[in-house]
C-alpha atoms as a PDB file:
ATOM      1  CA  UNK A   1     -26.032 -42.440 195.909  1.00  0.00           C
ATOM      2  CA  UNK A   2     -22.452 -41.493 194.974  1.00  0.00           C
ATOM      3  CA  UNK A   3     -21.346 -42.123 198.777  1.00  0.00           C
ATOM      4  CA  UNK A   4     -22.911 -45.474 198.958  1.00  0.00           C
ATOM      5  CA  UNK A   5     -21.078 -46.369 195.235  1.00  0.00           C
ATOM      6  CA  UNK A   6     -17.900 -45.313 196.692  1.00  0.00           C
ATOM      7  CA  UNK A   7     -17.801 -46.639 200.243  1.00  0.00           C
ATOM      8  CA  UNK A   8     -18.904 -50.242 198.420  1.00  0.00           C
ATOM      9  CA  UNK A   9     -15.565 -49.551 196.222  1.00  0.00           C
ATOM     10  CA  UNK A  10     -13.568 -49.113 199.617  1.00  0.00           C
ATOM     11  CA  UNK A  11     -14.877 -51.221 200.795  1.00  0.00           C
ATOM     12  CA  UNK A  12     -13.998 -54.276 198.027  1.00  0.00           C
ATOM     13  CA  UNK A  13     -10.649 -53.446 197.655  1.00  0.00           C
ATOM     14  CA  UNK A  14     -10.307 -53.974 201.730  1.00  0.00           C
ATOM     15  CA  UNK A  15     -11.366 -57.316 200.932  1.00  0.00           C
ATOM     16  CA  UNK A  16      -9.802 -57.991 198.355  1.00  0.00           C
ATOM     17  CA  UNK A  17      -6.136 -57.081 199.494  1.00  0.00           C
ATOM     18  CA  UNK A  18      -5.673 -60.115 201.710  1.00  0.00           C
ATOM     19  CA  UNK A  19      -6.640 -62.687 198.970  1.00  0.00           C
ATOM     20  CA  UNK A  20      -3.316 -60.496 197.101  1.00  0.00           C
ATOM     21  CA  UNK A  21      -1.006 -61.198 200.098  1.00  0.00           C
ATOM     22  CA  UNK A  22      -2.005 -64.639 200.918  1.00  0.00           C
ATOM     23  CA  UNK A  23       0.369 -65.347 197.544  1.00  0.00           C
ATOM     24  CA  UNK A  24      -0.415 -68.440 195.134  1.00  0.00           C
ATOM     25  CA  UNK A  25      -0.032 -71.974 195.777  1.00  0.00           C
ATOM     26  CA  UNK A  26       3.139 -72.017 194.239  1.00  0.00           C
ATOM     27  CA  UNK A  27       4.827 -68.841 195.734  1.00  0.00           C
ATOM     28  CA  UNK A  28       3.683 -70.645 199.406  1.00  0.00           C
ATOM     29  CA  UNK A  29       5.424 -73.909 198.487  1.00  0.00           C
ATOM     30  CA  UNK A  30       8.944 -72.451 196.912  1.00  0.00           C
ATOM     31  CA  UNK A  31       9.479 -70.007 200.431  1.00  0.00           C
ATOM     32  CA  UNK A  32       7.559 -71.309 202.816  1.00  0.00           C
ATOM     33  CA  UNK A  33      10.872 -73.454 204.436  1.00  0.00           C
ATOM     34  CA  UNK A  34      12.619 -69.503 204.002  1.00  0.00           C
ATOM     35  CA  UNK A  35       9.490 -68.247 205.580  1.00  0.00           C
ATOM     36  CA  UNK A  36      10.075 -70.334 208.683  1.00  0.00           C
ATOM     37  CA  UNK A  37      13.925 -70.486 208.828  1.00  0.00           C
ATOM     38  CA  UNK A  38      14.474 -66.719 207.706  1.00  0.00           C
ATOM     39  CA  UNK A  39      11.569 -64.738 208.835  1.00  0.00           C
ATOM     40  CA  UNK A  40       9.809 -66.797 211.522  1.00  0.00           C
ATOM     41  CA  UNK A  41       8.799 -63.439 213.288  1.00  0.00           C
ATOM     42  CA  UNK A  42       6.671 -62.244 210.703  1.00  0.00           C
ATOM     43  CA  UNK A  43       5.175 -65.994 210.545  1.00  0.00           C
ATOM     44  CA  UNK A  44       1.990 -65.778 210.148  1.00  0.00           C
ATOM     45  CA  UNK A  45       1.064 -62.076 208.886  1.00  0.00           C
ATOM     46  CA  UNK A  46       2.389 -62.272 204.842  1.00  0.00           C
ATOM     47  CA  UNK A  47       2.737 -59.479 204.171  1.00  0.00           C
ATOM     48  CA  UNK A  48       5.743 -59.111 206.817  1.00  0.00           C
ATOM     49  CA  UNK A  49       6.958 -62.217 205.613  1.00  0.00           C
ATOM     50  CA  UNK A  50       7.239 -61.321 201.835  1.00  0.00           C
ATOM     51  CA  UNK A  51       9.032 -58.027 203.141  1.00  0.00           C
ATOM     52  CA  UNK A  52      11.505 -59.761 205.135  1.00  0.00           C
ATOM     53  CA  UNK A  53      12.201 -62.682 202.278  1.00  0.00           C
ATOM     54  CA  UNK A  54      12.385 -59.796 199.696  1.00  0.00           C
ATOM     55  CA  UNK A  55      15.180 -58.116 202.296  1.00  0.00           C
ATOM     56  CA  UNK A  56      17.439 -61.254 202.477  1.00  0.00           C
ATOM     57  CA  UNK A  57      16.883 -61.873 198.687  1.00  0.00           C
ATOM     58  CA  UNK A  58      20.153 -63.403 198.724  1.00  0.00           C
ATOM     59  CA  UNK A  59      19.727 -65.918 201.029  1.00  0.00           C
ATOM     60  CA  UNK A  60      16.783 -67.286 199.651  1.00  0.00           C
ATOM     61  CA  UNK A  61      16.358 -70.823 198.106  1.00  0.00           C
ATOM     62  CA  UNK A  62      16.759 -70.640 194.193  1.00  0.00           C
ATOM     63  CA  UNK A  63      12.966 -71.936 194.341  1.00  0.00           C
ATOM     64  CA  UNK A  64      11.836 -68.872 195.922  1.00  0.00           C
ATOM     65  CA  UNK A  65      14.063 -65.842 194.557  1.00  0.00           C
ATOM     66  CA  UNK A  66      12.878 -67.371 191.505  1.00  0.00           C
ATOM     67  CA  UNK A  67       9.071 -66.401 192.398  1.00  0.00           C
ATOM     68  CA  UNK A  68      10.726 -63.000 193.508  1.00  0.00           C
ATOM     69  CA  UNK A  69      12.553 -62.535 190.462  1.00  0.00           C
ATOM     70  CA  UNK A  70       9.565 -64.174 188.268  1.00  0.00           C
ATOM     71  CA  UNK A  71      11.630 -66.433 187.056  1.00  0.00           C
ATOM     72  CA  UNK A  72      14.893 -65.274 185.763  1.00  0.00           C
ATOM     73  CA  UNK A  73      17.314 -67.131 188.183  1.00  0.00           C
ATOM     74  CA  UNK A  74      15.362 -70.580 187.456  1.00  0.00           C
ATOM     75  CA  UNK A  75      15.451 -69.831 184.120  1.00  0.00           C
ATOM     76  CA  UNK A  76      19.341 -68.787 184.289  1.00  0.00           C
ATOM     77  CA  UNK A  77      20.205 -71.903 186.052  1.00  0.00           C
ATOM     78  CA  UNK A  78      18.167 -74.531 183.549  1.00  0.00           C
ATOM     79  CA  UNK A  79      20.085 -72.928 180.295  1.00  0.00           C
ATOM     80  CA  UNK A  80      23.519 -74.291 182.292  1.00  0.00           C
END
């Protein structure tokens, strides 16, 4: 009984990880013109793609470090 209960648990975090890469609407529309014109190798595994955007952090659209940063650059750049 236990190994059933715990290959069922391995078994729903393996399908739930993608659904955590695939990134939210949001995060897609902010990098995915840096997706393509920065990291157009990784294109279309994502979680390549949000390792090379986080590696070139600085040349990232203000849209998109801003959904790497949460928010703090946006933020920074409204208060001006």
């Amino acid at each position: 009984m236990r190994t059933i209960f715990r290959l069922s648990a391995v078994l729903a975090v393996f399908a739930v990880a993608p659904a955590f890469a695939e990134g939210t609407a949001e995060q897609k529309a902010a990098c995915e013109n840096d997706a393509y014109r920065l990291c157009e190798s990784a294109v279309p595994d994502p979680v390549a793609i949000e390792k090379c955007l986080a590696a070139q952090i600085s040349a990232l659209s203000a849209d998109c470090r801003s959904e790497f940063t949460g928010g703090a650059s946006a933020k920074k750049s409204r208060k001006r």
